[in-house]
PDB file of N, CA and C in Angstrom:
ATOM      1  N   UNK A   1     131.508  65.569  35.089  1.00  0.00           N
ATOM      2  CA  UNK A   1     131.959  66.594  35.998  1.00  0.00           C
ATOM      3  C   UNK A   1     131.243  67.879  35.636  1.00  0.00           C
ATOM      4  N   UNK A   2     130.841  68.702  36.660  1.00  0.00           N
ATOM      5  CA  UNK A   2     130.211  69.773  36.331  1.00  0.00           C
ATOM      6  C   UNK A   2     130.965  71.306  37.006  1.00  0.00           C
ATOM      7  N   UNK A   3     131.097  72.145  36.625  1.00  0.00           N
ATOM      8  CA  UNK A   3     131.842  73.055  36.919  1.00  0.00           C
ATOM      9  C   UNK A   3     131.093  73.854  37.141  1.00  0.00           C
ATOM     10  N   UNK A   4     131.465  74.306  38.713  1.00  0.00           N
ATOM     11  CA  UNK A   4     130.553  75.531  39.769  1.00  0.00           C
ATOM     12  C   UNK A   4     131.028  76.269  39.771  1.00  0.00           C
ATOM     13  N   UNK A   5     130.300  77.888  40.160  1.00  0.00           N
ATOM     14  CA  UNK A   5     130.989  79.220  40.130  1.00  0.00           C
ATOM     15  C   UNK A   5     132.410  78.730  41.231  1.00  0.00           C
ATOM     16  N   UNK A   6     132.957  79.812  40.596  1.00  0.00           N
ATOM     17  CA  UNK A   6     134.606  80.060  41.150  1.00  0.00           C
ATOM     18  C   UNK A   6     135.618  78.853  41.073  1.00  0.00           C
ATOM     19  N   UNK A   7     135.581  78.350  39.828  1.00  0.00           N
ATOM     20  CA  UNK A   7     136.524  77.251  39.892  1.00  0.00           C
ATOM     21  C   UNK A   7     136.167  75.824  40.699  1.00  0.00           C
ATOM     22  N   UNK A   8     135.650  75.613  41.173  1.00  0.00           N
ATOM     23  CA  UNK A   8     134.697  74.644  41.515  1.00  0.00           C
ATOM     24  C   UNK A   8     133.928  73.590  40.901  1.00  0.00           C
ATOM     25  N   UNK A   9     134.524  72.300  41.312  1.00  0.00           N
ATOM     26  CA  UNK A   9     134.203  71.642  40.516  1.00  0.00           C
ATOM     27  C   UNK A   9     133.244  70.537  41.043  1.00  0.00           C
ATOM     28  N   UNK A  10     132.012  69.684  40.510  1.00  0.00           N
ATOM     29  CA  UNK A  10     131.400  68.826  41.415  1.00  0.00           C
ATOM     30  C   UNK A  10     131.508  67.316  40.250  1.00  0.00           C
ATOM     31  N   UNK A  11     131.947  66.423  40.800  1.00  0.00           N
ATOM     32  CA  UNK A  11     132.010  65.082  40.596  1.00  0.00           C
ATOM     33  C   UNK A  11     130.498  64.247  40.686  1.00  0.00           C
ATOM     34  N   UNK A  12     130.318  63.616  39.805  1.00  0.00           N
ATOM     35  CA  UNK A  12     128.855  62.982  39.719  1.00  0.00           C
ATOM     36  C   UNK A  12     129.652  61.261  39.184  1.00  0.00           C
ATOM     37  N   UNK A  13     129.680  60.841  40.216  1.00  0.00           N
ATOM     38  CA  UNK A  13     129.820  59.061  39.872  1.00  0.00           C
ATOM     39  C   UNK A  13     128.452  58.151  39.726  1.00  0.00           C
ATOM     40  N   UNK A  14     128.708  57.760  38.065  1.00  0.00           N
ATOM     41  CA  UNK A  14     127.427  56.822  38.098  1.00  0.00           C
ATOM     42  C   UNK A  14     127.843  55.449  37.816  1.00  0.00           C
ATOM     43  N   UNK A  15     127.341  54.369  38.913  1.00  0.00           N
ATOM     44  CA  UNK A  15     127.678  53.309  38.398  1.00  0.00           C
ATOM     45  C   UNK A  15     126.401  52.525  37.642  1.00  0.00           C
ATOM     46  N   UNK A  16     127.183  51.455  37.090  1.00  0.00           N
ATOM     47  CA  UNK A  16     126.131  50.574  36.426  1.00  0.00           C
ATOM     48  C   UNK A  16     125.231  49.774  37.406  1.00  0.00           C
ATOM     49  N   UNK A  17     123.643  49.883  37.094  1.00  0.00           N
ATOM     50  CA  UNK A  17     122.991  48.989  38.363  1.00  0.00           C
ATOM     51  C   UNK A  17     123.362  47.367  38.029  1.00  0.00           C
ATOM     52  N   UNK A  18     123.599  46.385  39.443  1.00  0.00           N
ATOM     53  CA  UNK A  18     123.314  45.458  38.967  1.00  0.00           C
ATOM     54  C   UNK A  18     122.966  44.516  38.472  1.00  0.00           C
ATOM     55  N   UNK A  19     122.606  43.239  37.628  1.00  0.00           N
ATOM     56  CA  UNK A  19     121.714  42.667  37.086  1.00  0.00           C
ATOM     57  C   UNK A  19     120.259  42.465  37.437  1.00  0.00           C
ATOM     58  N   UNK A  20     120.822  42.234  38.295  1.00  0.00           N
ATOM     59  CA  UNK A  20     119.591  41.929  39.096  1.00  0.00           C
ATOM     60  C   UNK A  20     118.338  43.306  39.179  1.00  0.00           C
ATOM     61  N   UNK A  21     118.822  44.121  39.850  1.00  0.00           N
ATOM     62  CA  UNK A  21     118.537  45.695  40.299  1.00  0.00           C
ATOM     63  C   UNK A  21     117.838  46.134  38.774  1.00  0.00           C
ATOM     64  N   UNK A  22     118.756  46.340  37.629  1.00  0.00           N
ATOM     65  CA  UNK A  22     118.610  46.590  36.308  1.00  0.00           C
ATOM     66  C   UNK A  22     116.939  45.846  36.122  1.00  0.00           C
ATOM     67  N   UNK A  23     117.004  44.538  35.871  1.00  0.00           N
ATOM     68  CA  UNK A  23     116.072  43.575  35.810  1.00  0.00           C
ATOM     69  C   UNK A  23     114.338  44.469  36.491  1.00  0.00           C
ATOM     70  N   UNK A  24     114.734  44.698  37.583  1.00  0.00           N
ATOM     71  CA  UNK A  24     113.679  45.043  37.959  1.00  0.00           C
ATOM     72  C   UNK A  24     113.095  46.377  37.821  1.00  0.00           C
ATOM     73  N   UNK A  25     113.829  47.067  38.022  1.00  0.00           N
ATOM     74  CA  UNK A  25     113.812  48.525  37.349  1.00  0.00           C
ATOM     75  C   UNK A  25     113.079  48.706  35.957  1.00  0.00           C
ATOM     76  N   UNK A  26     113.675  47.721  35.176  1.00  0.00           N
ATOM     77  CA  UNK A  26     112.610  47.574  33.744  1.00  0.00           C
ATOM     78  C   UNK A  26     111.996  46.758  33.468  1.00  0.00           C
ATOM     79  N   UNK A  27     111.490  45.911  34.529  1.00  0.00           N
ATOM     80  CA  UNK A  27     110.159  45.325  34.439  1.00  0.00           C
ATOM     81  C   UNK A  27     108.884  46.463  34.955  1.00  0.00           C
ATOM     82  N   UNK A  28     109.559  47.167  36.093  1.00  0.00           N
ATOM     83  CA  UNK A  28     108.436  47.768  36.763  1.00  0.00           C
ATOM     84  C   UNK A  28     107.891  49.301  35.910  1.00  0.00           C
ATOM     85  N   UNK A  29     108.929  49.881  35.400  1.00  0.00           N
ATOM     86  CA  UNK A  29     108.787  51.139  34.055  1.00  0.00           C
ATOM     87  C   UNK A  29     107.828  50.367  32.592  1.00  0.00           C
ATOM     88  N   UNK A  30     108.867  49.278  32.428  1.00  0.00           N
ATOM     89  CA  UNK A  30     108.023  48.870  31.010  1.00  0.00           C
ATOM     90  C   UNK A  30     106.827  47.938  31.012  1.00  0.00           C
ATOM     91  N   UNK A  31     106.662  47.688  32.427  1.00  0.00           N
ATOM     92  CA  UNK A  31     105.198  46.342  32.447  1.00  0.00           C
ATOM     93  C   UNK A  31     103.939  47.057  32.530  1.00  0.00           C
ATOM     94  N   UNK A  32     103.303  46.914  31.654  1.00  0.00           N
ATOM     95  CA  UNK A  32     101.868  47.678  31.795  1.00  0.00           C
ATOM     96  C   UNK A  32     100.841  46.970  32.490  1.00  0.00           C
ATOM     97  N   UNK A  33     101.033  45.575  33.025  1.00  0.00           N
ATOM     98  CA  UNK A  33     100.891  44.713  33.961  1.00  0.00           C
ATOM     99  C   UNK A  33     100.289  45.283  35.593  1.00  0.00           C
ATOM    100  N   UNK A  34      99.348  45.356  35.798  1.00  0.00           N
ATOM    101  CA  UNK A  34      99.499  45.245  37.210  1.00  0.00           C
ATOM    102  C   UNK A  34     100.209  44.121  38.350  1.00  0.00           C
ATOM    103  N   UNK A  35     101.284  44.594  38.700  1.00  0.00           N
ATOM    104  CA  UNK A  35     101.587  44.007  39.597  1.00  0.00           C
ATOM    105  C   UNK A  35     100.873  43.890  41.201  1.00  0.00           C
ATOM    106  N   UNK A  36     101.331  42.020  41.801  1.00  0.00           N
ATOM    107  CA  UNK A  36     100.797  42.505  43.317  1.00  0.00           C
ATOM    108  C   UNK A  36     101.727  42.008  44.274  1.00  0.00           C
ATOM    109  N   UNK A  37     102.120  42.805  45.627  1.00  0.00           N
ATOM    110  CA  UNK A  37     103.121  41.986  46.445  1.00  0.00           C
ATOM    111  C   UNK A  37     102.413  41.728  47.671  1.00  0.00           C
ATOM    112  N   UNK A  38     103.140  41.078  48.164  1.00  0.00           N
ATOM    113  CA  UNK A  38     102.837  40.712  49.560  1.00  0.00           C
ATOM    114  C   UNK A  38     103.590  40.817  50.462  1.00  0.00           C
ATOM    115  N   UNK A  39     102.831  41.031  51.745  1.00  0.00           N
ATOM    116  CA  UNK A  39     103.214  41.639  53.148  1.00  0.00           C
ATOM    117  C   UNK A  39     104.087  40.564  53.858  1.00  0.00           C
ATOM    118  N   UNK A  40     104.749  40.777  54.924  1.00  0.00           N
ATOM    119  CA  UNK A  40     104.670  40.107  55.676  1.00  0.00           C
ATOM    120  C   UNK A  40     104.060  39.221  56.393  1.00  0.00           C
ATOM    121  N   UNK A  41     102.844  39.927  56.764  1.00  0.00           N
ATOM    122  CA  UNK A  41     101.765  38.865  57.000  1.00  0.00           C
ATOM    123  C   UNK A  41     100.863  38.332  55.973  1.00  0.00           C
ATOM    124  N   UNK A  42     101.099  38.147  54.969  1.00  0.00           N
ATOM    125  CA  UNK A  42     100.594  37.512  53.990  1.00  0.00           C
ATOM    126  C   UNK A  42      99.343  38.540  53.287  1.00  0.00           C
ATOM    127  N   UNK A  43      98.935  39.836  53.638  1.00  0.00           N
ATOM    128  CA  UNK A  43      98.479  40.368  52.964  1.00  0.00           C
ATOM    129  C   UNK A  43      98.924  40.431  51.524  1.00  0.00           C
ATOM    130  N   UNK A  44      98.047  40.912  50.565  1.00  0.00           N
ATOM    131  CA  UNK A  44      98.321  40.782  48.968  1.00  0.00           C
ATOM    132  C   UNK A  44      98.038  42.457  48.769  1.00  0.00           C
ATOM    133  N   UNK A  45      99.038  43.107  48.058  1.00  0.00           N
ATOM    134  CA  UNK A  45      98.466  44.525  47.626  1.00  0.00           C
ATOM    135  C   UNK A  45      98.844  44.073  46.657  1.00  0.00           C
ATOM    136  N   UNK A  46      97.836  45.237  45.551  1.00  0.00           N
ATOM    137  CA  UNK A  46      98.276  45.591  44.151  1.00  0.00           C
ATOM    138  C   UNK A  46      99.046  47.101  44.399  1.00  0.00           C
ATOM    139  N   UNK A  47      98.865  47.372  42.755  1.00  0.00           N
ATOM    140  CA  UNK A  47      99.846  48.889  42.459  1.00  0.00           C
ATOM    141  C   UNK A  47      99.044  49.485  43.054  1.00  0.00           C
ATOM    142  N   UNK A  48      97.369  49.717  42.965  1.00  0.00           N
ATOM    143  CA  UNK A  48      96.815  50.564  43.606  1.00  0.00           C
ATOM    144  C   UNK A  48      96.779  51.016  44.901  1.00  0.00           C
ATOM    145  N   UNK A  49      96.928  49.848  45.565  1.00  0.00           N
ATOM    146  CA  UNK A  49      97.619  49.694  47.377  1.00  0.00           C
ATOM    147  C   UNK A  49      98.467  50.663  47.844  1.00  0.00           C
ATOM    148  N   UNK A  50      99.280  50.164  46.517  1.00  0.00           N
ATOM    149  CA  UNK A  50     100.699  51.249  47.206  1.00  0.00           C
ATOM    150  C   UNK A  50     100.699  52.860  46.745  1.00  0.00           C
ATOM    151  N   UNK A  51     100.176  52.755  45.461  1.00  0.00           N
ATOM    152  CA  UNK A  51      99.971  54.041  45.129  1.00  0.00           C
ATOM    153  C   UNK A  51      99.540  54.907  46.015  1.00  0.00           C
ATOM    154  N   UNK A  52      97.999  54.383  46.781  1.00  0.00           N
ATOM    155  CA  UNK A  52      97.962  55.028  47.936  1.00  0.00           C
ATOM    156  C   UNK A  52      98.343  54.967  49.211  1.00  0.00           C
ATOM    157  N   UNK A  53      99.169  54.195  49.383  1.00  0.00           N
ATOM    158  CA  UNK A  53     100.076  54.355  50.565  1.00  0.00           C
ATOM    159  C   UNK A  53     100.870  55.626  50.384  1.00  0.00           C
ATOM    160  N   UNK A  54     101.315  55.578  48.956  1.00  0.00           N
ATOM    161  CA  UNK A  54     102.267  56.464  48.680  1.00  0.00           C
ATOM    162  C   UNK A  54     101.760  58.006  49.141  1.00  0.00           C
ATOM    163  N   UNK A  55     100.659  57.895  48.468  1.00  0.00           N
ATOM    164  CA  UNK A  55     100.556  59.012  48.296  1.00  0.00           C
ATOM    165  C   UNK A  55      99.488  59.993  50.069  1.00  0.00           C
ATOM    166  N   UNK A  56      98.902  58.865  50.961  1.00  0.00           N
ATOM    167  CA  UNK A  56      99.240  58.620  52.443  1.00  0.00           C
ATOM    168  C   UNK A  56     100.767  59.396  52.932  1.00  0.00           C
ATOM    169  N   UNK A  57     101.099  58.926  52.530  1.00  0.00           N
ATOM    170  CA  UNK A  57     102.657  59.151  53.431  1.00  0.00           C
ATOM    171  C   UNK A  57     103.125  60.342  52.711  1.00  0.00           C
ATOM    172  N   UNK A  58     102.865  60.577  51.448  1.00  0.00           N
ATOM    173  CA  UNK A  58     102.940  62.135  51.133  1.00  0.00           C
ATOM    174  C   UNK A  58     102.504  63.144  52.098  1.00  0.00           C
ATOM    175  N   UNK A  59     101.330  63.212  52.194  1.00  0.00           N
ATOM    176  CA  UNK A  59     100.546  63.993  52.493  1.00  0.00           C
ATOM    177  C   UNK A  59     101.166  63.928  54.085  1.00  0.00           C
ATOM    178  N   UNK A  60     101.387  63.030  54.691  1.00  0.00           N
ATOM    179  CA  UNK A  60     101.779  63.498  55.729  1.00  0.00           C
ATOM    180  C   UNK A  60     100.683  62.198  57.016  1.00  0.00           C
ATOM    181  N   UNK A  61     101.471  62.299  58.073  1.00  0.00           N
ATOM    182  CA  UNK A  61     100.978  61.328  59.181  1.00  0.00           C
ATOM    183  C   UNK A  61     100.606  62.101  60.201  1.00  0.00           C
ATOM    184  N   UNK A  62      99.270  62.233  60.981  1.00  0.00           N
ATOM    185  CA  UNK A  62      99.339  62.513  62.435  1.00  0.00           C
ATOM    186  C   UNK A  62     100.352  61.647  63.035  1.00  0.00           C
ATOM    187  N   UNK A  63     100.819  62.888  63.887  1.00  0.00           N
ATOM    188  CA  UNK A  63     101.889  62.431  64.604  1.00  0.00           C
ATOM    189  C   UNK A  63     101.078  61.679  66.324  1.00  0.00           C
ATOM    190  N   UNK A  64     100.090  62.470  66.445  1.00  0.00           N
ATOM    191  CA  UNK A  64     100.218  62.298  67.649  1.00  0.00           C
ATOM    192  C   UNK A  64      98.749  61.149  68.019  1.00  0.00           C
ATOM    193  N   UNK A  65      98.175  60.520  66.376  1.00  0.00           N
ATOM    194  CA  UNK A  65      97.253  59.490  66.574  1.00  0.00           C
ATOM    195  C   UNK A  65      98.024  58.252  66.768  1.00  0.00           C
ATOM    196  N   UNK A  66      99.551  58.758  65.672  1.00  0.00           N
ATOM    197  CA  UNK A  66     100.281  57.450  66.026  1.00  0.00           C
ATOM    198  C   UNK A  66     100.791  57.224  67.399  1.00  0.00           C
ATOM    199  N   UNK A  67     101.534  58.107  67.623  1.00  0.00           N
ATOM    200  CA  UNK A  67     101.785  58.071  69.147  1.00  0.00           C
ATOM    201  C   UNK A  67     100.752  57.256  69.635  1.00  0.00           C
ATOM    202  N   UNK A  68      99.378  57.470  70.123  1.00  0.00           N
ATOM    203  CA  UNK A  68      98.657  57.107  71.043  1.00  0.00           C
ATOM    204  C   UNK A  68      97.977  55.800  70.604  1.00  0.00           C
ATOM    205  N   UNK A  69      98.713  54.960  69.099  1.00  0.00           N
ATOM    206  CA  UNK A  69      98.587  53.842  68.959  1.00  0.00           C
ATOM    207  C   UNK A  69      99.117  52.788  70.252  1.00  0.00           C
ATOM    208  N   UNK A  70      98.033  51.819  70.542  1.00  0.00           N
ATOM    209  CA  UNK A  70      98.844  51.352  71.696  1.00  0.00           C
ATOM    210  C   UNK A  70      99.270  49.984  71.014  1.00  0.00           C
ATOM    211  N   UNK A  71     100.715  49.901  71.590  1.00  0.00           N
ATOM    212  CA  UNK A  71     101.051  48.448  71.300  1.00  0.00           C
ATOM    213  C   UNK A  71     101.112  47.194  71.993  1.00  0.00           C
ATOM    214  N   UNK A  72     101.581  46.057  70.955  1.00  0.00           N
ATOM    215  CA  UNK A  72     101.462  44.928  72.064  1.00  0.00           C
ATOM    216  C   UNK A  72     100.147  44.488  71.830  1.00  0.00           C
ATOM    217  N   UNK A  73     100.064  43.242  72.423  1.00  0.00           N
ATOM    218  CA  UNK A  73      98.517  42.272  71.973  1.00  0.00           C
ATOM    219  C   UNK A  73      97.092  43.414  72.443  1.00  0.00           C
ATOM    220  N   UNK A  74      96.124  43.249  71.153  1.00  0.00           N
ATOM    221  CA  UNK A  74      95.228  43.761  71.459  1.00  0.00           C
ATOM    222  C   UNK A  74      94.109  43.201  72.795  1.00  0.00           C
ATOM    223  N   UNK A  75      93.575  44.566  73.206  1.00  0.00           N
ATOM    224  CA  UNK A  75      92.843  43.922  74.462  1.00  0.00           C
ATOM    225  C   UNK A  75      91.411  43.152  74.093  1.00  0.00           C
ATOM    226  N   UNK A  76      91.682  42.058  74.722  1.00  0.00           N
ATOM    227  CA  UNK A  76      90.135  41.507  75.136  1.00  0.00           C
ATOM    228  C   UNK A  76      89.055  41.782  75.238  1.00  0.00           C
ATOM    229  N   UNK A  77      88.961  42.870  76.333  1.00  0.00           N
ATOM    230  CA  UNK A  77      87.602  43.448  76.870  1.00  0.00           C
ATOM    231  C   UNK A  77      87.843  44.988  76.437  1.00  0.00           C
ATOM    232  N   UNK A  78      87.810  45.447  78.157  1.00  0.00           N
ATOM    233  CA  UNK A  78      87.128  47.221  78.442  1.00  0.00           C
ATOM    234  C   UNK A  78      88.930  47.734  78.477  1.00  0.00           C
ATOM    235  N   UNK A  79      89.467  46.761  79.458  1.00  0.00           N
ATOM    236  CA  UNK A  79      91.382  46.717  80.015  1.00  0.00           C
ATOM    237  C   UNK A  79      92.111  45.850  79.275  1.00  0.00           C
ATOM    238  N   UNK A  80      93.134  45.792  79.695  1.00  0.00           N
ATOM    239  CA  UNK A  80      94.156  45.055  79.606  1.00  0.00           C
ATOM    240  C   UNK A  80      93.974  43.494  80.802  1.00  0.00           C
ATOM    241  N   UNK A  81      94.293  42.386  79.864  1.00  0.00           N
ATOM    242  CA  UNK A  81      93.769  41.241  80.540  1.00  0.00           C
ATOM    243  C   UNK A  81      94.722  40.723  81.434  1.00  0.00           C
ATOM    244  N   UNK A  82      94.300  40.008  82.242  1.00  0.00           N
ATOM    245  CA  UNK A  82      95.407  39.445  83.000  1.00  0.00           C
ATOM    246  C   UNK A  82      95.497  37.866  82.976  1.00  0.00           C
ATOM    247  N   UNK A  83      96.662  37.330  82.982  1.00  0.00           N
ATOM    248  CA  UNK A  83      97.182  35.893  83.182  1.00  0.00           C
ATOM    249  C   UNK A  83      96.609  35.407  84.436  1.00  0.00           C
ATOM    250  N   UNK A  84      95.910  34.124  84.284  1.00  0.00           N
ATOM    251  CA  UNK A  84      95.409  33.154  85.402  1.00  0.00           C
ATOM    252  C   UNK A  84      95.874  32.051  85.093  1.00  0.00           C
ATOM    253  N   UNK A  85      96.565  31.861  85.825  1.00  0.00           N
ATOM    254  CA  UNK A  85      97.317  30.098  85.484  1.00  0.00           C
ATOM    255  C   UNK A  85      96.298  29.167  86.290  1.00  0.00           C
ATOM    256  N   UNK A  86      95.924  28.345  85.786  1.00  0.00           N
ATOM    257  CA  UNK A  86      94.646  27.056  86.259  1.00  0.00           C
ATOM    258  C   UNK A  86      95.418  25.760  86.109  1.00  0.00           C
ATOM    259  N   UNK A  87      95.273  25.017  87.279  1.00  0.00           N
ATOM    260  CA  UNK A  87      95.369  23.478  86.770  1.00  0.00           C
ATOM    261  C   UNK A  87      94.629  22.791  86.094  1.00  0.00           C
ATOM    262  N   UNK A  88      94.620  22.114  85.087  1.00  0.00           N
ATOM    263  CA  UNK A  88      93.880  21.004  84.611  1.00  0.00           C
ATOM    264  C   UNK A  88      94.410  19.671  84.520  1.00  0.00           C
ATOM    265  N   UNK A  89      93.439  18.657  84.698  1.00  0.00           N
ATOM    266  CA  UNK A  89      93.856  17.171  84.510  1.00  0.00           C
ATOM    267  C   UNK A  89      94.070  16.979  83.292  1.00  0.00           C
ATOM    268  N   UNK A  90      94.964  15.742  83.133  1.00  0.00           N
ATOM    269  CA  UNK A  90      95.236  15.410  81.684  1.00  0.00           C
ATOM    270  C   UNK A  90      93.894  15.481  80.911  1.00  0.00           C
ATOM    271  N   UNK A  91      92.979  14.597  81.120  1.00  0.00           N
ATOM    272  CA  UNK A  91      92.066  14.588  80.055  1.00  0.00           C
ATOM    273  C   UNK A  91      91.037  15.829  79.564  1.00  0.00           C
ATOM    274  N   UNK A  92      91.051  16.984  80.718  1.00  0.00           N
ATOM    275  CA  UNK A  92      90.388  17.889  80.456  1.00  0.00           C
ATOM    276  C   UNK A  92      91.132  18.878  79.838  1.00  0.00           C
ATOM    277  N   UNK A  93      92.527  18.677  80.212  1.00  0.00           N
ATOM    278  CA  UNK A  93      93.324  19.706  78.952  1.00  0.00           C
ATOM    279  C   UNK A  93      93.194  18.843  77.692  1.00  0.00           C
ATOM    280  N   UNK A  94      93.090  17.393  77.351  1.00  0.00           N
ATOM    281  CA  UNK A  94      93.410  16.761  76.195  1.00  0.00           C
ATOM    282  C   UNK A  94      92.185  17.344  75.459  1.00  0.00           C
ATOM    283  N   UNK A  95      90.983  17.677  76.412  1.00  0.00           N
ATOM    284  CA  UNK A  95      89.747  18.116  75.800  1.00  0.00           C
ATOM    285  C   UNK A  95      89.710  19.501  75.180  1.00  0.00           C
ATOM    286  N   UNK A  96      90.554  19.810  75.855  1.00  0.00           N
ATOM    287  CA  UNK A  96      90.023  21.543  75.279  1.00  0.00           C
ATOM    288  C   UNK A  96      91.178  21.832  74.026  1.00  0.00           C
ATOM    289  N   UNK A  97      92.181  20.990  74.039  1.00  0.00           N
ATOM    290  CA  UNK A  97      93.132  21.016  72.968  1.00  0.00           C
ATOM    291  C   UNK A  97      92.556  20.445  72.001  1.00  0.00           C
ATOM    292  N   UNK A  98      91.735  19.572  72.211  1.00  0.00           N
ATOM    293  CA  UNK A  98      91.043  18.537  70.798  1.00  0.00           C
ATOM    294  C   UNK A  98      89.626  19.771  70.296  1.00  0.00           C
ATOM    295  N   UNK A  99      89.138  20.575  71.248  1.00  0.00           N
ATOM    296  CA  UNK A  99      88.230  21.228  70.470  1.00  0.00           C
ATOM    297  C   UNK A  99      88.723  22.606  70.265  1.00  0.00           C
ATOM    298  N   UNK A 100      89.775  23.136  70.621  1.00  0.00           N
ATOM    299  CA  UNK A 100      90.563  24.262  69.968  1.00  0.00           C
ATOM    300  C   UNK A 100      91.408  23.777  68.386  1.00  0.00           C
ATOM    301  N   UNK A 101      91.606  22.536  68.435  1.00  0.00           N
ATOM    302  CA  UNK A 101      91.893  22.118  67.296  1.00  0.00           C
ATOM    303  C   UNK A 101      91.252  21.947  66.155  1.00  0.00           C
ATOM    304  N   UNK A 102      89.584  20.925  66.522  1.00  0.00           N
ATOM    305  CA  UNK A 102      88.715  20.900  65.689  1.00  0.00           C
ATOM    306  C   UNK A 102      88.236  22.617  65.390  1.00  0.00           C
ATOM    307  N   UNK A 103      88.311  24.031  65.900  1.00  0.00           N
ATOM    308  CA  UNK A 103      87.671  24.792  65.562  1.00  0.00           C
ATOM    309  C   UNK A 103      88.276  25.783  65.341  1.00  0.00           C
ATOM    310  N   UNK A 104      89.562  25.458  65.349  1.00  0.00           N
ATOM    311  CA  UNK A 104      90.998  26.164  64.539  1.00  0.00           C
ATOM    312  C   UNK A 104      91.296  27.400  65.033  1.00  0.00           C
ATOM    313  N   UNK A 105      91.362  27.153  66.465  1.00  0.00           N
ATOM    314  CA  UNK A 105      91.416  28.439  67.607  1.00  0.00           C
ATOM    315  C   UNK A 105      92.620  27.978  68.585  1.00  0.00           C
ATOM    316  N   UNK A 106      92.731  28.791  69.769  1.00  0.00           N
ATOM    317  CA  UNK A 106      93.827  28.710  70.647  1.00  0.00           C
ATOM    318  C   UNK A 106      92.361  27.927  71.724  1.00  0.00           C
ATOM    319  N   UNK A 107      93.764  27.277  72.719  1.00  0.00           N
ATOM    320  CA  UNK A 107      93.171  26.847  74.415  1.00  0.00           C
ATOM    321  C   UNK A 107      92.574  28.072  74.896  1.00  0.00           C
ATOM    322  N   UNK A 108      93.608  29.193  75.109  1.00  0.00           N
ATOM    323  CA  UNK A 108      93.169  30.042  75.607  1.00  0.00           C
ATOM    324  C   UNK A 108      91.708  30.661  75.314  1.00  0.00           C
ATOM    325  N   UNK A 109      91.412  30.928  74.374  1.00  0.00           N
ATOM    326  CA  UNK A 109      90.035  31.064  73.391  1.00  0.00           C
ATOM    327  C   UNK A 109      88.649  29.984  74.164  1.00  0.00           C
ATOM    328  N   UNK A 110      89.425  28.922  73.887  1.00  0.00           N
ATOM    329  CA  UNK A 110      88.037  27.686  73.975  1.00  0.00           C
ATOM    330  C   UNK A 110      87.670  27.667  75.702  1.00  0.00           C
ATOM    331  N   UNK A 111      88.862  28.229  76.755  1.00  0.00           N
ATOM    332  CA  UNK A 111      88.395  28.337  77.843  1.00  0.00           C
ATOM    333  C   UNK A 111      87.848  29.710  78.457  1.00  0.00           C
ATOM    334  N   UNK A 112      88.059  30.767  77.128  1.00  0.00           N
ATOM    335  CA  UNK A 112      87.223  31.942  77.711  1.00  0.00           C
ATOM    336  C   UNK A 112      85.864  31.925  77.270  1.00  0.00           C
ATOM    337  N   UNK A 113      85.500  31.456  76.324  1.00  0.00           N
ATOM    338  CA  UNK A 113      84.418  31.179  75.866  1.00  0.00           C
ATOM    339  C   UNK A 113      83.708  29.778  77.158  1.00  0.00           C
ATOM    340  N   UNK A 114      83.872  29.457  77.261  1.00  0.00           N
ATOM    341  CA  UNK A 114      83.507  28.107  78.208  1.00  0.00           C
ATOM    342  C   UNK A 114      83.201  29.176  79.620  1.00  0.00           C
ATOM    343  N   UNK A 115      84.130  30.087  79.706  1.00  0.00           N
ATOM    344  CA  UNK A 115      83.793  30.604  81.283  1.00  0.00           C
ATOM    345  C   UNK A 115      82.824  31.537  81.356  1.00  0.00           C
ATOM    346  N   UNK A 116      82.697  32.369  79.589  1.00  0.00           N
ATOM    347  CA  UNK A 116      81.480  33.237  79.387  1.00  0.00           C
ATOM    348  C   UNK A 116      80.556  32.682  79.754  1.00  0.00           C
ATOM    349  N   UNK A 117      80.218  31.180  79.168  1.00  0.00           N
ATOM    350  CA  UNK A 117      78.759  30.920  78.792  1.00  0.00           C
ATOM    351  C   UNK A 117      79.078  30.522  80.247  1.00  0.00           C
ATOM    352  N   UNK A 118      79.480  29.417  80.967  1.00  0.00           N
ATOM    353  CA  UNK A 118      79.150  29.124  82.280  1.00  0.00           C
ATOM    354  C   UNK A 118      78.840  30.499  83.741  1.00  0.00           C
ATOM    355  N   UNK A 119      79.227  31.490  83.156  1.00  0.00           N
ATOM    356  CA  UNK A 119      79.185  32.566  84.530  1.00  0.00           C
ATOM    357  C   UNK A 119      78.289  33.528  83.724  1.00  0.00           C
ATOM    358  N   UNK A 120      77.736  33.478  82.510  1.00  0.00           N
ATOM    359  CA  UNK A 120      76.461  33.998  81.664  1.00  0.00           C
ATOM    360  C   UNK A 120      77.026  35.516  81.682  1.00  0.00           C
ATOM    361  N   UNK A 121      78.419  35.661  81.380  1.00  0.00           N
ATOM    362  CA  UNK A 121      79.083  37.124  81.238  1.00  0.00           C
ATOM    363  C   UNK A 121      79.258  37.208  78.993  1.00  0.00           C
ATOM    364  N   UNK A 122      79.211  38.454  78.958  1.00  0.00           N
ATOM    365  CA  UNK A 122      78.779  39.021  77.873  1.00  0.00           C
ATOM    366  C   UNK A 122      80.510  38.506  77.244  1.00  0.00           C
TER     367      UNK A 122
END
């Protein structure tokens, strides 16, 4: 308890961290270890990563580059692409699924590429 002008008093509650919490707290103070974590998407940072993230986000963010981040799937081309639904026969979809497979890509992919080279567009 700490005692403020005029009779005033301020309460400071400390609890004990839990095991767990504790645990990590003094691995990360006492490990002279570089540590590395990973993202969500499977990126790998080390300490240095974050250090400068940290110190990024210190300093401060344009506000208004983020803003004009656009979201949502990145574009294709020059625009924003548009959906063409096409029929295909069984065996010519079985085809383009067997070589989006062998080349570890999407359908969508193996038939834009197919329409580049056939209409000789960039």
């Amino acid at each position: 308890m700490l005692t403020l002008a005029g009779e005033r008093s301020l309460v400071i509650h400390a609890m004990p961290l839990r095991r767990t919490y504790r645990g990590l707290l003094l691995d990360t103070v006492m490990s002279d270890k570089p540590k590395t974590y990973t993202t969500q998407t499977g990126k790998t940072l080390t300490d240095a990563d974050v250090e400068q993230m940290a110190d990024e986000a210190e300093t401060g963010y344009d506000v208004e580059a983020l803003k004009s981040r656009r979201r949502g799937r990145p574009m294709l081309g020059s625009a924003p692409s548009e959906v063409v639904p096409v029929r295909l026969d069984p065996d010519l979809r079985q085809a383009v699924e067997a070589r989006a497979e062998a080349e570890h890509t999407t359908t969508s992919e193996i038939i834009r590429v197919a329409l580049r080279r056939f209409l000789d567009v960039a």
